[in-house]
N, C-alpha and C. Protein backbone atom coordinates (compact mmCIF):
# COMPACT_ATOMS: atom_id res chain seq x y z
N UNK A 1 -54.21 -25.58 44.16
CA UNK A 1 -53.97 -25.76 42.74
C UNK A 1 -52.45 -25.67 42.50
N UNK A 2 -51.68 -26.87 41.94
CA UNK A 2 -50.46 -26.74 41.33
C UNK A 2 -50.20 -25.10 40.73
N UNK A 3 -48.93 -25.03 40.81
CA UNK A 3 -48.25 -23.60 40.57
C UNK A 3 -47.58 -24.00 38.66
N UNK A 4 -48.15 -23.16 38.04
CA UNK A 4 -47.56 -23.74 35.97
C UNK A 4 -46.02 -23.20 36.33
N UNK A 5 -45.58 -24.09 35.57
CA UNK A 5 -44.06 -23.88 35.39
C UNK A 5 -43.63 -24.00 33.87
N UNK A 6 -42.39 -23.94 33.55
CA UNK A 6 -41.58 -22.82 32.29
C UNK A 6 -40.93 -23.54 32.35
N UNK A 7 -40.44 -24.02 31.01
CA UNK A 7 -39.57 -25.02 30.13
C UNK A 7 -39.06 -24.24 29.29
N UNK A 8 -37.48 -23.58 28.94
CA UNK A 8 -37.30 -23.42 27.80
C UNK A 8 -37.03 -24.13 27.11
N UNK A 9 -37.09 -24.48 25.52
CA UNK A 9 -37.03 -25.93 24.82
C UNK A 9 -36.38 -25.19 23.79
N UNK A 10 -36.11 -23.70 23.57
CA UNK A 10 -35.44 -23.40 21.99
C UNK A 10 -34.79 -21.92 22.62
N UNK A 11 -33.86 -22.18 21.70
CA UNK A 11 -32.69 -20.75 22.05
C UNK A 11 -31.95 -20.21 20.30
N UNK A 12 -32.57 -19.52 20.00
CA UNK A 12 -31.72 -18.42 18.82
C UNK A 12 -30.55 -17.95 19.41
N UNK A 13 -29.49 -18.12 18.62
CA UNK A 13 -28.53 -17.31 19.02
C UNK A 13 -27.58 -17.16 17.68
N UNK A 14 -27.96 -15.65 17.76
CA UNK A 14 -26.94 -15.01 16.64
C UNK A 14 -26.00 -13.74 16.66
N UNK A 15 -24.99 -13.24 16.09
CA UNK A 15 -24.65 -12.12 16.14
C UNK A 15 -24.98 -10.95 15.53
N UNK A 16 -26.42 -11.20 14.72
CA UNK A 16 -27.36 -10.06 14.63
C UNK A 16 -27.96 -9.54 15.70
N UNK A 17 -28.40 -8.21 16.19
CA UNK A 17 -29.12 -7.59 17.23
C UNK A 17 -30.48 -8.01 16.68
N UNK A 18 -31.21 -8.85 18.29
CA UNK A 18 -32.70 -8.67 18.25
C UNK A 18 -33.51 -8.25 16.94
N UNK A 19 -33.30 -6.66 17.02
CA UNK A 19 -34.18 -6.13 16.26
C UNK A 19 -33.80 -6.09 14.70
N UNK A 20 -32.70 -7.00 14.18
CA UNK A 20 -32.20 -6.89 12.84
C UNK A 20 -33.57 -7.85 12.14
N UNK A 21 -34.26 -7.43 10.71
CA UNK A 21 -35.01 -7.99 9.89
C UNK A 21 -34.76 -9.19 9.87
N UNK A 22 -33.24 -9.43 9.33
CA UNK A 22 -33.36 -10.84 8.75
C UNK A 22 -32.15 -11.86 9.95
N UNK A 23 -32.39 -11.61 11.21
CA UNK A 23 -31.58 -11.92 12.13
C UNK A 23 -31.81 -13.51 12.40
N UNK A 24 -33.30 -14.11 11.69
CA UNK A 24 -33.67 -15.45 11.86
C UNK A 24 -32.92 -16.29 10.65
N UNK A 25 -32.19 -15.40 9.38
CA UNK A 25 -31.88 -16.03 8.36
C UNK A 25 -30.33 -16.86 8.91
N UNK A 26 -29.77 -15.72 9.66
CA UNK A 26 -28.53 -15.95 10.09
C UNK A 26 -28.08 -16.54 11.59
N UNK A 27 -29.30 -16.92 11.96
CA UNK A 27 -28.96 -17.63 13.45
C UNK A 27 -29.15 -19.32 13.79
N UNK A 28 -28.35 -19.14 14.70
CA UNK A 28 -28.42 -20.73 15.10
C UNK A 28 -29.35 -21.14 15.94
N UNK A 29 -30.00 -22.68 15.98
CA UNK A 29 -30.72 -22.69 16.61
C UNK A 29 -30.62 -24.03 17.48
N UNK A 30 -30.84 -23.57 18.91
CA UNK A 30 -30.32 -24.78 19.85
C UNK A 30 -32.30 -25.13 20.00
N UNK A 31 -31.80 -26.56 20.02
CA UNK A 31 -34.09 -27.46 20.62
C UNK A 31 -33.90 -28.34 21.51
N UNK A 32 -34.72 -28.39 22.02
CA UNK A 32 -34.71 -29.73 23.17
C UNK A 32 -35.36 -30.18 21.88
N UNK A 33 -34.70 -31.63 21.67
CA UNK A 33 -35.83 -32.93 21.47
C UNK A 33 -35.47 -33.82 22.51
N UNK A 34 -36.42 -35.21 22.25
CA UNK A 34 -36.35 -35.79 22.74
C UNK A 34 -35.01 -36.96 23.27
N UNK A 35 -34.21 -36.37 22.24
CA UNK A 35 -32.79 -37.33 22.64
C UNK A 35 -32.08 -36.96 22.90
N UNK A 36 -32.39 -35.22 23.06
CA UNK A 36 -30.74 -34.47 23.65
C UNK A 36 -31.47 -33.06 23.08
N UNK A 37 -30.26 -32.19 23.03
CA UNK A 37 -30.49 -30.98 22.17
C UNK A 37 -29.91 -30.72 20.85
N UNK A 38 -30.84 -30.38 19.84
CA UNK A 38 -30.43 -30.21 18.35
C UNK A 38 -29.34 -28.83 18.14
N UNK A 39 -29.07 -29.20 17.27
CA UNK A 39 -27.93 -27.59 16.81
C UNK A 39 -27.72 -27.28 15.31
N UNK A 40 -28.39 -26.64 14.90
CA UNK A 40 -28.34 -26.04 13.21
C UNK A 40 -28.67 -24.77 12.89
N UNK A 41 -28.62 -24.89 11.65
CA UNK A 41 -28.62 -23.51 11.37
C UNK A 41 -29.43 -23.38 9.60
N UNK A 42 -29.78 -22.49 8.78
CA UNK A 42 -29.80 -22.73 7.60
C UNK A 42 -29.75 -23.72 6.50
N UNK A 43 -28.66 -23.66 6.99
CA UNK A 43 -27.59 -24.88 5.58
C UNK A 43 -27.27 -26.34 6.24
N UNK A 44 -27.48 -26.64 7.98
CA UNK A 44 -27.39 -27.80 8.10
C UNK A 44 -27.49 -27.73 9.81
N UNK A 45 -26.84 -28.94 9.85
CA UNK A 45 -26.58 -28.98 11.94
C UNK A 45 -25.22 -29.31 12.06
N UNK A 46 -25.19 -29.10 13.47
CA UNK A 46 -23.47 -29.56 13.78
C UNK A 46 -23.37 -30.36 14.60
N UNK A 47 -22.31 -31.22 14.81
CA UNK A 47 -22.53 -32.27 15.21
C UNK A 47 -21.47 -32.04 16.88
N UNK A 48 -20.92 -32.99 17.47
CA UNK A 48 -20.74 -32.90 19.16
C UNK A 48 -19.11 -32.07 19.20
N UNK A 49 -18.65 -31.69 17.70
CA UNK A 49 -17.67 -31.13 17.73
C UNK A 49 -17.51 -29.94 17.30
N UNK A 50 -18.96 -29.36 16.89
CA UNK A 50 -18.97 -28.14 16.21
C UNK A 50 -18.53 -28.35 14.28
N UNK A 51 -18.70 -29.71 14.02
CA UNK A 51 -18.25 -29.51 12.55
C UNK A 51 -19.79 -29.71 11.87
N UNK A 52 -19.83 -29.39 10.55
CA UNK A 52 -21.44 -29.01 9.95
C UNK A 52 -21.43 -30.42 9.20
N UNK A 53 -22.55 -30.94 9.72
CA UNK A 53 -23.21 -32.33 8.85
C UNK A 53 -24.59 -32.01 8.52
N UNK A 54 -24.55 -33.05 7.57
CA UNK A 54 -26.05 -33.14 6.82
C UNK A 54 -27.01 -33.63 8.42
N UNK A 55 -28.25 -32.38 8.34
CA UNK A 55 -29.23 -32.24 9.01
C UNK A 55 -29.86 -34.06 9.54
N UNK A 56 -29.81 -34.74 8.06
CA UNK A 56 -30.35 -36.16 8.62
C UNK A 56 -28.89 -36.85 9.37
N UNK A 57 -27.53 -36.82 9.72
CA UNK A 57 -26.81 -37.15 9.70
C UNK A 57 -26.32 -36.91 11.13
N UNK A 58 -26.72 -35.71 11.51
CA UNK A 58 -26.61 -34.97 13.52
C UNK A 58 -27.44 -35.74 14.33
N UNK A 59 -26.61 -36.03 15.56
CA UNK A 59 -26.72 -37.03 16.55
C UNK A 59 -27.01 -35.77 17.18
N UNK A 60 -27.60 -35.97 18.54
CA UNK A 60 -28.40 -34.72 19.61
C UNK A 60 -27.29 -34.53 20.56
N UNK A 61 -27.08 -33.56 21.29
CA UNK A 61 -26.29 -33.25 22.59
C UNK A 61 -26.73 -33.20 23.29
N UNK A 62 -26.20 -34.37 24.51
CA UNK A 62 -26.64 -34.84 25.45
C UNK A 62 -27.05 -32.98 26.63
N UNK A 63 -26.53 -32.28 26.47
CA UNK A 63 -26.12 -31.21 27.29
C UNK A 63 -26.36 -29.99 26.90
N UNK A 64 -27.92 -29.64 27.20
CA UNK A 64 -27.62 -28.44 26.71
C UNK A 64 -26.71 -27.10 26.87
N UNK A 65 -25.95 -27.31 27.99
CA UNK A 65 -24.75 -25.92 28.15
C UNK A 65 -23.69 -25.61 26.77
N UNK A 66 -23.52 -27.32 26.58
CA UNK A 66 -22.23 -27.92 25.56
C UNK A 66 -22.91 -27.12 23.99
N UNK A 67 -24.63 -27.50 23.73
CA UNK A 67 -25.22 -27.05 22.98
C UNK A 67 -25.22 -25.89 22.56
N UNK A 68 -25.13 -24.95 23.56
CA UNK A 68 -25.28 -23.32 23.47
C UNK A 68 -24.00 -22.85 23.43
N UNK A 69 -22.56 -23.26 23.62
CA UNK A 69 -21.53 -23.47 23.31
C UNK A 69 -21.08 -23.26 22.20
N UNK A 70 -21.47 -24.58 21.40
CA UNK A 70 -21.19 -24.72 20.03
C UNK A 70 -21.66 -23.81 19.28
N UNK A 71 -23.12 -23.31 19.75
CA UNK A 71 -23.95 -22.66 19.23
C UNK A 71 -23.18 -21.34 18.55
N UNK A 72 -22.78 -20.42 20.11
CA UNK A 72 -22.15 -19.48 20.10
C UNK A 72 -20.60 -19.27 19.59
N UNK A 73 -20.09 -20.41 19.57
CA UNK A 73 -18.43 -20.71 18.69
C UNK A 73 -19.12 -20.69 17.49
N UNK A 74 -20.06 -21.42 16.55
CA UNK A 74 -20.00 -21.32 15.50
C UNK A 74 -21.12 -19.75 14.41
N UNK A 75 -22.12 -18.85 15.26
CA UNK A 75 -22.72 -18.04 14.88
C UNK A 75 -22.07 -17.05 14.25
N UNK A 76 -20.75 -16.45 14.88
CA UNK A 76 -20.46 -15.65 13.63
C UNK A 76 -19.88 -16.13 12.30
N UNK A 77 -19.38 -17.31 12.43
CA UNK A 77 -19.29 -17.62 10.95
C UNK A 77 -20.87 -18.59 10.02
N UNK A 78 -21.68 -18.06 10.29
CA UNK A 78 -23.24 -18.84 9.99
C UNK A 78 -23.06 -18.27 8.37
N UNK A 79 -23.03 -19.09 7.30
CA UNK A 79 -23.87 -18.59 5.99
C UNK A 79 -25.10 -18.87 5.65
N UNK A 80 -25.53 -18.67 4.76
CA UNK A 80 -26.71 -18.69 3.96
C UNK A 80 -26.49 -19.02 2.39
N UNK A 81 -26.98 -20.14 1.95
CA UNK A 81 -26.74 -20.28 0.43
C UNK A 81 -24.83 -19.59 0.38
N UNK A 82 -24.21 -19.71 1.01
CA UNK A 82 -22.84 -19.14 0.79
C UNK A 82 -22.92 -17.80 0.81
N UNK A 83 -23.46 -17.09 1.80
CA UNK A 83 -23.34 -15.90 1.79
C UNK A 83 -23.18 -15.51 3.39
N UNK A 84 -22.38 -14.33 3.78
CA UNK A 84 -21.67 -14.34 5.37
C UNK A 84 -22.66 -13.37 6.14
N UNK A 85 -22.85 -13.83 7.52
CA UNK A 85 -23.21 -12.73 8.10
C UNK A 85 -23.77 -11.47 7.68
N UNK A 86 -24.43 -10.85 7.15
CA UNK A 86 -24.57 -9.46 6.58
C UNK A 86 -24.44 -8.16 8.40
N UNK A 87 -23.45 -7.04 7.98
CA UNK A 87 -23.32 -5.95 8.91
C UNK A 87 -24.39 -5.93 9.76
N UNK A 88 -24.34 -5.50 10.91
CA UNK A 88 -25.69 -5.15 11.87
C UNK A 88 -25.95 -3.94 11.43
């Protein structure tokens, strides 16, 4: 019998700890789709340079390393409705 194997397809990454309540309000989120990997957050996605475009408007990254990258350059400055990071 074939051996199941493990795909990760989605990565949170924020500068809230794990266990913070509202740590999903303020994080970014890297996806496999089908044309690359997605990158957004709340208020929108970013596009292959790290600048924030309208969600219908983001082209996919070919790469997910480049993805988790951006991800992590842009999480501590993540808002919400215009509001920053809240303290851990």
């Amino acid at each position: 019998m074939p051996e199941p194997t493990t795909t990760i397809t989605r990565y949170e990454v924020s500068v809230l700890p794990a266990t913070h309540p509202d740590r999903h309000y303020w994080s970014v989120i890297v996806a496999s789709t089908d044309h690359g990997w997605a990158v957004w957050d709340a208020d929108g996605a970013y596009d292959q340079d790290g600048q924030r475009v309208p969600i219908d408007n983001a082209s996919p990254h070919s790469d997910q390393a480049a993805a988790l990258a951006i991800a992590r350059r842009v999480a501590p400055n993540v808002t919400l409705n215009g509001h920053p990071v809240p303290a851990a």
